[in-house]
N, C-alpha and C. Protein backbone atom coordinates (compact mmCIF):
# COMPACT_ATOMS: atom_id res chain seq x y z
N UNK A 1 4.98 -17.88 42.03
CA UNK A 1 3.90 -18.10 41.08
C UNK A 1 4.46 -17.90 39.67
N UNK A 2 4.13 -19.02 38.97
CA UNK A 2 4.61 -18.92 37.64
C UNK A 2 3.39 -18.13 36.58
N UNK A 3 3.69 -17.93 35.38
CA UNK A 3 2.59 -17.39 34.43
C UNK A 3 1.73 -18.26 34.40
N UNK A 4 1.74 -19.55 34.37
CA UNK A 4 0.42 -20.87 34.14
C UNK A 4 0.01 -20.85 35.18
N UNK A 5 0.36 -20.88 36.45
CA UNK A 5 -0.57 -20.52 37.72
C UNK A 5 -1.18 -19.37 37.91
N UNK A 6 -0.60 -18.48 37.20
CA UNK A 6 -1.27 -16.66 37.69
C UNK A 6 -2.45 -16.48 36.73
N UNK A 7 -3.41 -15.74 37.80
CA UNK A 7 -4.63 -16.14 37.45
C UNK A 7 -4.70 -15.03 35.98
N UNK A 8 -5.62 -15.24 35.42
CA UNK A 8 -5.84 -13.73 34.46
C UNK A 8 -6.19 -12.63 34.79
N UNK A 9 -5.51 -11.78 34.12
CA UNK A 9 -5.91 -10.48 34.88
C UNK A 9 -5.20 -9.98 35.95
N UNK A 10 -5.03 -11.04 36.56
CA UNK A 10 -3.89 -10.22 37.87
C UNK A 10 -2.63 -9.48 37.62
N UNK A 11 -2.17 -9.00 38.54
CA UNK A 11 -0.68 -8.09 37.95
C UNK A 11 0.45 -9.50 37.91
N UNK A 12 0.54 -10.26 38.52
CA UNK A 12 1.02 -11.04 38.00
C UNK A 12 1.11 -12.14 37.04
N UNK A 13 0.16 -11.83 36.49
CA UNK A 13 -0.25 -12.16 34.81
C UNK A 13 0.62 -11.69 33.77
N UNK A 14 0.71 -10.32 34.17
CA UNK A 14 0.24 -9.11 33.29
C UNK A 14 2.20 -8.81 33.32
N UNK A 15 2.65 -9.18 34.41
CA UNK A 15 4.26 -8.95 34.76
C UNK A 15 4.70 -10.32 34.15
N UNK A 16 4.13 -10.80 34.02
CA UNK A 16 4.54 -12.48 33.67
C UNK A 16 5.07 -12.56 32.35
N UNK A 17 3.71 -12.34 31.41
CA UNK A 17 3.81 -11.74 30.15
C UNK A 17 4.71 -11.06 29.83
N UNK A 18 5.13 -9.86 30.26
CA UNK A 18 5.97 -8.81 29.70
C UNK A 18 6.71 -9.46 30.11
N UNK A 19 7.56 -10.39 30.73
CA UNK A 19 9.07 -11.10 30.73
C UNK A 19 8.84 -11.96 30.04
N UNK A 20 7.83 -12.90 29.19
CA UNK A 20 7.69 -13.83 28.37
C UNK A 20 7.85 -13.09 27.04
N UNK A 21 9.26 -13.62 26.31
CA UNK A 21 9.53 -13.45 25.28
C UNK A 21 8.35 -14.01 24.35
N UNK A 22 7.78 -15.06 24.30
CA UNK A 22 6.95 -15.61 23.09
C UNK A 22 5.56 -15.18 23.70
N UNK A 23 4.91 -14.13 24.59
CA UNK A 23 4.07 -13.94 24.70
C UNK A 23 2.94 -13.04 23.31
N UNK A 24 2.14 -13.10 23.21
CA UNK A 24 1.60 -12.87 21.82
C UNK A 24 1.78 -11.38 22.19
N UNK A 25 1.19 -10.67 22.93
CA UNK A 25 0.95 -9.14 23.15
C UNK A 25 2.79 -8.79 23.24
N UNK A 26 3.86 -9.25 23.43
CA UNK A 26 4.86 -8.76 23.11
C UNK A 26 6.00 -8.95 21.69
N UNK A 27 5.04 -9.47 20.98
CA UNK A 27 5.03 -9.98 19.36
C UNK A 27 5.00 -8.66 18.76
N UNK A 28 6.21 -7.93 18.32
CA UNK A 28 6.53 -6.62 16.79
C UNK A 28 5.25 -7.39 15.53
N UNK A 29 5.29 -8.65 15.25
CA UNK A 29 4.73 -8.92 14.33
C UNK A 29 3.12 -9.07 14.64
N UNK A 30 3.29 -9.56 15.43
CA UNK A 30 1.57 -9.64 15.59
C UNK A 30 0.74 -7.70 16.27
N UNK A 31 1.50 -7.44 16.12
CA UNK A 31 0.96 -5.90 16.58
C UNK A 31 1.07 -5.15 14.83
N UNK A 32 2.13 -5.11 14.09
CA UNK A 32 2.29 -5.15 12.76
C UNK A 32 0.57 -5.65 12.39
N UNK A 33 0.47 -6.90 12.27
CA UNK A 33 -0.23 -7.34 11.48
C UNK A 33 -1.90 -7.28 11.98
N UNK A 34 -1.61 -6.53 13.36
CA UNK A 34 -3.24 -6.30 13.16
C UNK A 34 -3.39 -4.61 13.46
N UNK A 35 -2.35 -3.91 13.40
CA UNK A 35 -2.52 -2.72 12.78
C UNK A 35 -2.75 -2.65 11.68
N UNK A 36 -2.11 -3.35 10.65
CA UNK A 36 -2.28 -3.30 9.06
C UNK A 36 -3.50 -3.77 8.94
N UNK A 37 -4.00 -4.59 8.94
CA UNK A 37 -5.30 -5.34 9.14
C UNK A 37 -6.43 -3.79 9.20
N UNK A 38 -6.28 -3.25 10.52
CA UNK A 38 -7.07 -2.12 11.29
C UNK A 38 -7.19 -1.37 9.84
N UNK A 39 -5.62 -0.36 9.61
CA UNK A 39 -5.72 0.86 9.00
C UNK A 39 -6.13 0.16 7.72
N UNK A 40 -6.04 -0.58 7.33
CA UNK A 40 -6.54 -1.11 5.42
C UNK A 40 -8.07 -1.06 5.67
N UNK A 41 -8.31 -1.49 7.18
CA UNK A 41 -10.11 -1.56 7.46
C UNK A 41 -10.97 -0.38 7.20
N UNK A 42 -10.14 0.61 7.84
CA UNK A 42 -10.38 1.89 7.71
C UNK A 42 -10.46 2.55 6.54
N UNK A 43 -9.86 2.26 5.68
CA UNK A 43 -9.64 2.67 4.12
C UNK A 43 -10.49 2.26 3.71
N UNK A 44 -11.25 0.99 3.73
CA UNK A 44 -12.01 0.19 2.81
C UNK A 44 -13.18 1.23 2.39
N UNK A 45 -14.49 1.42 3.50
CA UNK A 45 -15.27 2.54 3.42
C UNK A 45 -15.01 3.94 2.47
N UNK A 46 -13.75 4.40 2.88
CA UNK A 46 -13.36 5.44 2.21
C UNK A 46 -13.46 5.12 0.82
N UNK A 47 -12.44 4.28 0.36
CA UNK A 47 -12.26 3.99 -0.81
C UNK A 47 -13.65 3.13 -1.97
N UNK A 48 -14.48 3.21 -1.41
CA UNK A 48 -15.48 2.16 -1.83
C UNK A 48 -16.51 2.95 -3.39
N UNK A 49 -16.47 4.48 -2.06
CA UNK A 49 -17.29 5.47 -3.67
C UNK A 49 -16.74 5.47 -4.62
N UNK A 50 -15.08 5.20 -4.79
CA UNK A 50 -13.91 5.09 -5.83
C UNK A 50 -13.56 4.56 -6.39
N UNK A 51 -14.87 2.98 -5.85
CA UNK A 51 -14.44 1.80 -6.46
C UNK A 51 -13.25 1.08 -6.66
N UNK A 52 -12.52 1.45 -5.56
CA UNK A 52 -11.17 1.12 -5.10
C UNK A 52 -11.34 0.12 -4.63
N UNK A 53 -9.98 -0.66 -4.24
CA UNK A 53 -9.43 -1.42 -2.99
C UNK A 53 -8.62 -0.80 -2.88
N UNK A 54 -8.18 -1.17 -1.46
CA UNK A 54 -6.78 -0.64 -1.16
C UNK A 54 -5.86 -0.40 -1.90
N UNK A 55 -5.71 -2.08 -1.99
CA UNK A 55 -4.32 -2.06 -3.35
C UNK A 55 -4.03 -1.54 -4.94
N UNK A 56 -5.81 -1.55 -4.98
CA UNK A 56 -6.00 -0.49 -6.28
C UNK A 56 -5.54 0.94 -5.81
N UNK A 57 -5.44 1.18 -5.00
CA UNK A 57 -5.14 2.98 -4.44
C UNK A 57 -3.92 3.14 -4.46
N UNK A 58 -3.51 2.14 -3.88
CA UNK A 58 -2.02 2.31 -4.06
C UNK A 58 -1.33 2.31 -5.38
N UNK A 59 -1.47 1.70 -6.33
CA UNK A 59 -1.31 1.53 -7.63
C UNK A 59 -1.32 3.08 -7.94
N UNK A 60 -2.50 2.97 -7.68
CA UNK A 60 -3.14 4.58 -7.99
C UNK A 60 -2.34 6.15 -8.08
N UNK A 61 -1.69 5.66 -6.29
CA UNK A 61 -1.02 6.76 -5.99
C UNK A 61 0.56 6.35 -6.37
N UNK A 62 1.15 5.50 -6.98
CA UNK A 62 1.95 5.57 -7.73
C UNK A 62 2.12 6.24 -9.04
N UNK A 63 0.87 5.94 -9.70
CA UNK A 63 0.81 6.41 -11.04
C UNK A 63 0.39 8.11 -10.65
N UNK A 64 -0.07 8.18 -9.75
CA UNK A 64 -0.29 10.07 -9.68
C UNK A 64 1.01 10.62 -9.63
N UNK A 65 1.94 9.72 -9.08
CA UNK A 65 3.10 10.35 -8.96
C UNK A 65 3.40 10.38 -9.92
N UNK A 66 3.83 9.58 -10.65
CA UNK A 66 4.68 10.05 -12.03
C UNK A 66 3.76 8.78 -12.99
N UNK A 67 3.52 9.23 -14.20
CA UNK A 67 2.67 7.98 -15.30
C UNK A 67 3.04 9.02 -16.60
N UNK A 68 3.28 7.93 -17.67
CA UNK A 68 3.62 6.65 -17.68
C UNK A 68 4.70 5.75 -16.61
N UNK A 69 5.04 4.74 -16.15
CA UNK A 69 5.51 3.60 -15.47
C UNK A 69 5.66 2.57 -16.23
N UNK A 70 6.60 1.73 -16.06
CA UNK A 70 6.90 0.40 -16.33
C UNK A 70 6.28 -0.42 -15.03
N UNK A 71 5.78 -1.40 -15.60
CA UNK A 71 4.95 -2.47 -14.67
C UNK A 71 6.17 -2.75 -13.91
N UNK A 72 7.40 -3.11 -14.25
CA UNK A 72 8.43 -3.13 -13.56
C UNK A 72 9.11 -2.13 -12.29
N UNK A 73 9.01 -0.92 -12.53
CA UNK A 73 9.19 0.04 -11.73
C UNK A 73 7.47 0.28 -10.68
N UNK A 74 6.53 -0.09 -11.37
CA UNK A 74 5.42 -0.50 -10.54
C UNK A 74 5.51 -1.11 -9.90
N UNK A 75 6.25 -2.49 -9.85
CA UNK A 75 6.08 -3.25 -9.04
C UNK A 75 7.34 -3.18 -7.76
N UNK A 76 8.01 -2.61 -8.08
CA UNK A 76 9.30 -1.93 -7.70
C UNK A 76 8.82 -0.91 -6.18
N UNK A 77 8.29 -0.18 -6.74
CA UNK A 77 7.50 1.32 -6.43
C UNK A 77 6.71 0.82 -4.89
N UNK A 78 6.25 -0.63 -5.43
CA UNK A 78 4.91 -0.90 -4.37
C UNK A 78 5.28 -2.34 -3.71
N UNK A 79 6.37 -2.16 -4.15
CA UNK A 79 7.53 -3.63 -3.60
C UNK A 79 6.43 -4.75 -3.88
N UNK A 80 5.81 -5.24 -5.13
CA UNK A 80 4.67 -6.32 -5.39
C UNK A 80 5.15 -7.05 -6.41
N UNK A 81 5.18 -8.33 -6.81
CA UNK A 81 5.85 -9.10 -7.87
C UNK A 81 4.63 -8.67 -8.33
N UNK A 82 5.03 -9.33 -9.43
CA UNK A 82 4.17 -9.11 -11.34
C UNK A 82 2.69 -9.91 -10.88
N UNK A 83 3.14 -11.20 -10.82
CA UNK A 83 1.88 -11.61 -11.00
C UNK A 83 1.13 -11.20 -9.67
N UNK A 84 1.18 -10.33 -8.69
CA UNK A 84 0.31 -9.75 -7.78
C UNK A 84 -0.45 -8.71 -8.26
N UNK A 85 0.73 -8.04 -9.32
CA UNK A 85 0.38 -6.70 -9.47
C UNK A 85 -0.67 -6.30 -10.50
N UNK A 86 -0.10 -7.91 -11.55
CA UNK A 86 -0.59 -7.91 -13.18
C UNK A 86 -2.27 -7.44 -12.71
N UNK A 87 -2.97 -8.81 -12.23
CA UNK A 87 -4.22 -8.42 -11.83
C UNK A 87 -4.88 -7.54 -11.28
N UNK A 88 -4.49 -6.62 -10.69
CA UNK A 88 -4.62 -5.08 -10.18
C UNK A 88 -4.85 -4.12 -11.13
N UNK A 89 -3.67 -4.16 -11.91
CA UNK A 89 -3.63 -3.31 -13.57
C UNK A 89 -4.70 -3.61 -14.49
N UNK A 90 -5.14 -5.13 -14.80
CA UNK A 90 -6.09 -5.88 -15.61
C UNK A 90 -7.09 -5.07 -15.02
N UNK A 91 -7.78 -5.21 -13.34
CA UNK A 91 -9.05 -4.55 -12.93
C UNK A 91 -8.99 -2.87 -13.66
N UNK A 92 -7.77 -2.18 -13.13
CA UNK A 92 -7.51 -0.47 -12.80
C UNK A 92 -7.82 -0.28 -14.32
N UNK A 93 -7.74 -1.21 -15.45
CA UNK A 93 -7.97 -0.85 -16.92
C UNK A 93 -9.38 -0.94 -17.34
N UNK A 94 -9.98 -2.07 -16.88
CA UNK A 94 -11.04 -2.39 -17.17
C UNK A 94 -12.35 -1.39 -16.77
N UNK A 95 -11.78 -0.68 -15.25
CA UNK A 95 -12.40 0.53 -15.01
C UNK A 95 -12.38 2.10 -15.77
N UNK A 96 -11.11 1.89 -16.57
CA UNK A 96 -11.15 2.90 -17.13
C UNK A 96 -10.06 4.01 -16.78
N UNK A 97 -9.63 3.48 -15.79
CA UNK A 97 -8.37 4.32 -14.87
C UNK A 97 -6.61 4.21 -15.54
N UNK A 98 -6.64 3.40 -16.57
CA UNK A 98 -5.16 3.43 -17.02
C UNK A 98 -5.07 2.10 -18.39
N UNK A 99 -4.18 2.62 -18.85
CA UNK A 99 -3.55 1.56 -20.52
C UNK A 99 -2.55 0.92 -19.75
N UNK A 100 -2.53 -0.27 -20.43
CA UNK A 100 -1.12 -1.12 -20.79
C UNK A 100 -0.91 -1.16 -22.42
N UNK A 101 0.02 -0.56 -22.19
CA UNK A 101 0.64 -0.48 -23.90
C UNK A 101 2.22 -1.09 -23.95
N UNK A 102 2.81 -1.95 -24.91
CA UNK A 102 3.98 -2.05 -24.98
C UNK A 102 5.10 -0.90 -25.08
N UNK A 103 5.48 -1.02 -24.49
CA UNK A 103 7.02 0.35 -24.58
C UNK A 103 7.42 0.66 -25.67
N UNK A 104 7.02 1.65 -26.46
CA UNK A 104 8.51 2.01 -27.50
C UNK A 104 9.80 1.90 -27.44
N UNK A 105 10.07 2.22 -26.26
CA UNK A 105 11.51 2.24 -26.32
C UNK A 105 12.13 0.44 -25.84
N UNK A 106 11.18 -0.10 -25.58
CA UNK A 106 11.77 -1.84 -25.11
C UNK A 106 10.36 -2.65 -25.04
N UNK A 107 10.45 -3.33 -26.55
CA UNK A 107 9.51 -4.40 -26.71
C UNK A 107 9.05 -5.39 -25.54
N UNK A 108 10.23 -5.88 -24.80
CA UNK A 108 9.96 -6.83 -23.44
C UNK A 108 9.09 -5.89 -22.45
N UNK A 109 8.92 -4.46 -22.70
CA UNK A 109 8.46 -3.72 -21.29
C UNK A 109 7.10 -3.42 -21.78
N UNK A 110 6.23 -2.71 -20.23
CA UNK A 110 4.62 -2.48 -20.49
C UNK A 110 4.80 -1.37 -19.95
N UNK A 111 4.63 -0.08 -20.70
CA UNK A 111 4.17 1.06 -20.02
C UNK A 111 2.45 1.04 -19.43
N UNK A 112 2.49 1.39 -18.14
CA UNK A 112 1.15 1.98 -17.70
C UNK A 112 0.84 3.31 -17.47
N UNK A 113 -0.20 3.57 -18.36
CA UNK A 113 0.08 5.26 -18.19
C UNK A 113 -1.66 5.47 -17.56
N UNK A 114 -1.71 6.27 -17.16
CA UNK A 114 -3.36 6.86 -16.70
C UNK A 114 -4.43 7.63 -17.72
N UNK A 115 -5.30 7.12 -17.52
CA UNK A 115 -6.39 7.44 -18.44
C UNK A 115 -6.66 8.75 -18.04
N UNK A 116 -7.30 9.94 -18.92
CA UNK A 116 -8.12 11.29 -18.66
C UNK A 116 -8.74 10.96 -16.86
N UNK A 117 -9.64 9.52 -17.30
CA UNK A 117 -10.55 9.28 -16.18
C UNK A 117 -9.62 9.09 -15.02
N UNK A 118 -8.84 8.36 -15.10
CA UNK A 118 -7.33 8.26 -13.89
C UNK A 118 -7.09 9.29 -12.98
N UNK A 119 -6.74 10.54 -14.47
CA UNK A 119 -6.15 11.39 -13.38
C UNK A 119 -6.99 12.42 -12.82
N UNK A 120 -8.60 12.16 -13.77
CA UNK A 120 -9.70 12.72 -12.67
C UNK A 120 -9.91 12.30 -11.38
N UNK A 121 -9.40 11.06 -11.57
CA UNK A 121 -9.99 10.77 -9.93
C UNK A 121 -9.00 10.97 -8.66
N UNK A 122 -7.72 11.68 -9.00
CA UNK A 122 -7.07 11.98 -8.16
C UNK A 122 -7.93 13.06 -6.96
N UNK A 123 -8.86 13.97 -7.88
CA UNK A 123 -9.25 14.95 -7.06
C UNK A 123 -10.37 14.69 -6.14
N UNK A 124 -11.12 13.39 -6.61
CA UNK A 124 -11.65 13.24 -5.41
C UNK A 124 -10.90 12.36 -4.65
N UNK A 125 -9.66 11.34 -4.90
CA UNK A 125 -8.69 10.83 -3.82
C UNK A 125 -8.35 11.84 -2.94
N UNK A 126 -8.59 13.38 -3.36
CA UNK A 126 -7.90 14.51 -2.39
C UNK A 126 -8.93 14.01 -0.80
N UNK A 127 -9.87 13.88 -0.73
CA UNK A 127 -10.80 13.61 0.39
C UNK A 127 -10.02 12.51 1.30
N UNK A 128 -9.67 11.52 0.73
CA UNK A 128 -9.41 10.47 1.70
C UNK A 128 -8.15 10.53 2.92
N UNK A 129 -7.10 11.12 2.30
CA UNK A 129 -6.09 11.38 4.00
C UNK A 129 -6.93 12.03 4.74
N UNK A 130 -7.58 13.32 4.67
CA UNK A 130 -8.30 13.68 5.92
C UNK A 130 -8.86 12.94 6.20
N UNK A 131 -9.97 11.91 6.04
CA UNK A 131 -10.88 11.29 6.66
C UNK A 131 -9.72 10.07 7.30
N UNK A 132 -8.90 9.70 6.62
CA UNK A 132 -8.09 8.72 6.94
C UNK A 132 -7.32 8.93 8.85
N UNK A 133 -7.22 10.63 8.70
CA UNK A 133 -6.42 11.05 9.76
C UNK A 133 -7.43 10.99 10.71
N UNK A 134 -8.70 11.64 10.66
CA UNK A 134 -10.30 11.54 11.34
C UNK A 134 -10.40 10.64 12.16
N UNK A 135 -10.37 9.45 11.09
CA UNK A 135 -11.21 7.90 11.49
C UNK A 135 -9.49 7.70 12.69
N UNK A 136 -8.81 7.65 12.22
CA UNK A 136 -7.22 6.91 13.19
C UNK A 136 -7.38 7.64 14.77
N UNK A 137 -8.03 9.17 14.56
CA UNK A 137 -8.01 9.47 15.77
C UNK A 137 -6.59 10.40 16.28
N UNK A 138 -5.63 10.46 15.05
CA UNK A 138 -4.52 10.58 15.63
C UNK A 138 -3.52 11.87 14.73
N UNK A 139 -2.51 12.93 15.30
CA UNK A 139 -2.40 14.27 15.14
C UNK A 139 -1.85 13.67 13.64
N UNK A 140 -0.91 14.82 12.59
CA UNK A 140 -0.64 14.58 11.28
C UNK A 140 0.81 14.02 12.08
N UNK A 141 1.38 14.97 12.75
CA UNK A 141 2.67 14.76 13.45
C UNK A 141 2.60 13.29 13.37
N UNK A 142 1.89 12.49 14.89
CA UNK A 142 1.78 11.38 15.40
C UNK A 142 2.22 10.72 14.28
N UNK A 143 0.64 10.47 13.35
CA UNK A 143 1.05 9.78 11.91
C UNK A 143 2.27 9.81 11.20
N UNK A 144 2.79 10.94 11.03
CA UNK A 144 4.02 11.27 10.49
C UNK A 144 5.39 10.13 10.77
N UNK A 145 5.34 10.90 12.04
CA UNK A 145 6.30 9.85 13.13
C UNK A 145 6.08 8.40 12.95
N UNK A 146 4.94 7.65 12.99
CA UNK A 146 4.34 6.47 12.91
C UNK A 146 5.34 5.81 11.51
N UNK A 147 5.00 6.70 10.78
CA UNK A 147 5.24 6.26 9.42
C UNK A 147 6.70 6.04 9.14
N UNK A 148 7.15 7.09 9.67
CA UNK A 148 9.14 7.24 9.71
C UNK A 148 9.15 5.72 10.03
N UNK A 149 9.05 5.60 11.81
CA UNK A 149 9.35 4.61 12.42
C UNK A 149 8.84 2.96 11.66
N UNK A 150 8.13 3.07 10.97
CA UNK A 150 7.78 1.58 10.10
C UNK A 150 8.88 1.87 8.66
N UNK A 151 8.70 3.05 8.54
CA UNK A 151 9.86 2.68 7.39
C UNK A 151 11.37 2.33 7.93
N UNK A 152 11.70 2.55 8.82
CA UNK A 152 12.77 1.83 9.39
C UNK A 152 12.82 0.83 9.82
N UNK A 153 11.81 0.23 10.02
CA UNK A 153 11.38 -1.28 9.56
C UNK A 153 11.92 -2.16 9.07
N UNK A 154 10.90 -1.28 7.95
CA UNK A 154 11.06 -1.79 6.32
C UNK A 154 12.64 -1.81 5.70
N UNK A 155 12.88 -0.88 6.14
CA UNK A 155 14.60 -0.58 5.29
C UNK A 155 15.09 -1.67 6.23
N UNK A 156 15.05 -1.73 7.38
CA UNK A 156 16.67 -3.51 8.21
C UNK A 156 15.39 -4.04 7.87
N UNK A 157 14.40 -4.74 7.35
CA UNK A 157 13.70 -5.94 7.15
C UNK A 157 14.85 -6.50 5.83
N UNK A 158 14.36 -5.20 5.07
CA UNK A 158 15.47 -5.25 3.42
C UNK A 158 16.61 -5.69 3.49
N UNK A 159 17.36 -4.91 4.41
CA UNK A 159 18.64 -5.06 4.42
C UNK A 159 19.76 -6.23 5.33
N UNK A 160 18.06 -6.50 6.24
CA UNK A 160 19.13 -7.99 7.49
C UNK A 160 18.97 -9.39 6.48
């Protein structure tokens, strides 16, 4: 019995699959991409009293780390070209959360630095990993580990 004859559901379905290289459920990428999908889902709610998006958060938690930034090292930071990022910054200003000012030290550059209001809102960003860990279901460890293992990923994605 081949996989196109085996009925669904049966174990020989199910054995079929797992020796089918192009089977979807044994796809790195398609498991990737609807985990990412999931955990950004999960965020959304969280982030909503904050008037966030995701990708505004992330921004976010770049600039908590260290601000002022170069849009360049921003985009660096969050591995995002310019014009992804530009519009992110345009919103994160308009809210009140950060400047674009030209650089003193290099006319071609844009420092982004965080507003008073910016780095108020770090403290209620303090809420969201717990709920983040809550909603996933899953230990800090687990996560931890999770996270290693995608950044090694990421680093041979970079580097093959």
């Amino acid at each position: 019995m081949n996989a196109r004859s085996a009925p669904h559901g049966s174990a020989a379905a199910t054995a079929a699959a797992s020796e089918d290289l192009l089977a979807l459920e044994n796809q790195v990428c398609f498991a990737l991409a609807v985990a990412a999908r999931g955990v950004i889902g999960v965020y959304r709610p969280i982030l909503e009293p904050l008037g966030l998006t995701h990708p505004q958060y992330l921004v976010m938690l770049a600039l908590w780390q260290r601000s002022p930034r170069t849009v360049r090292d921003l985009g660096d930071a969050l591995q995002l070209e310019p014009a992804t990022l530009s519009p992110l910054l345009k919103r994160l200003e308009a809210q009140g959360y950060l400047t674009r000012e030209r650089s003193a030290r290099d006319e071609r550059a844009l420092d982004v630095a965080l507003t008073d209001t910016g780095r108020a809102l770090r403290e209620q960003a303090l809420a969201i990993p717990p709920q983040v860990v809550d909603r996933l279901g899953m230990s800090l460890d687990e996560l931890g580990r999770l996270r290693d293992r995608l950044t090694e990923v990421i680093a041979a994605v970079q580097h093959g």
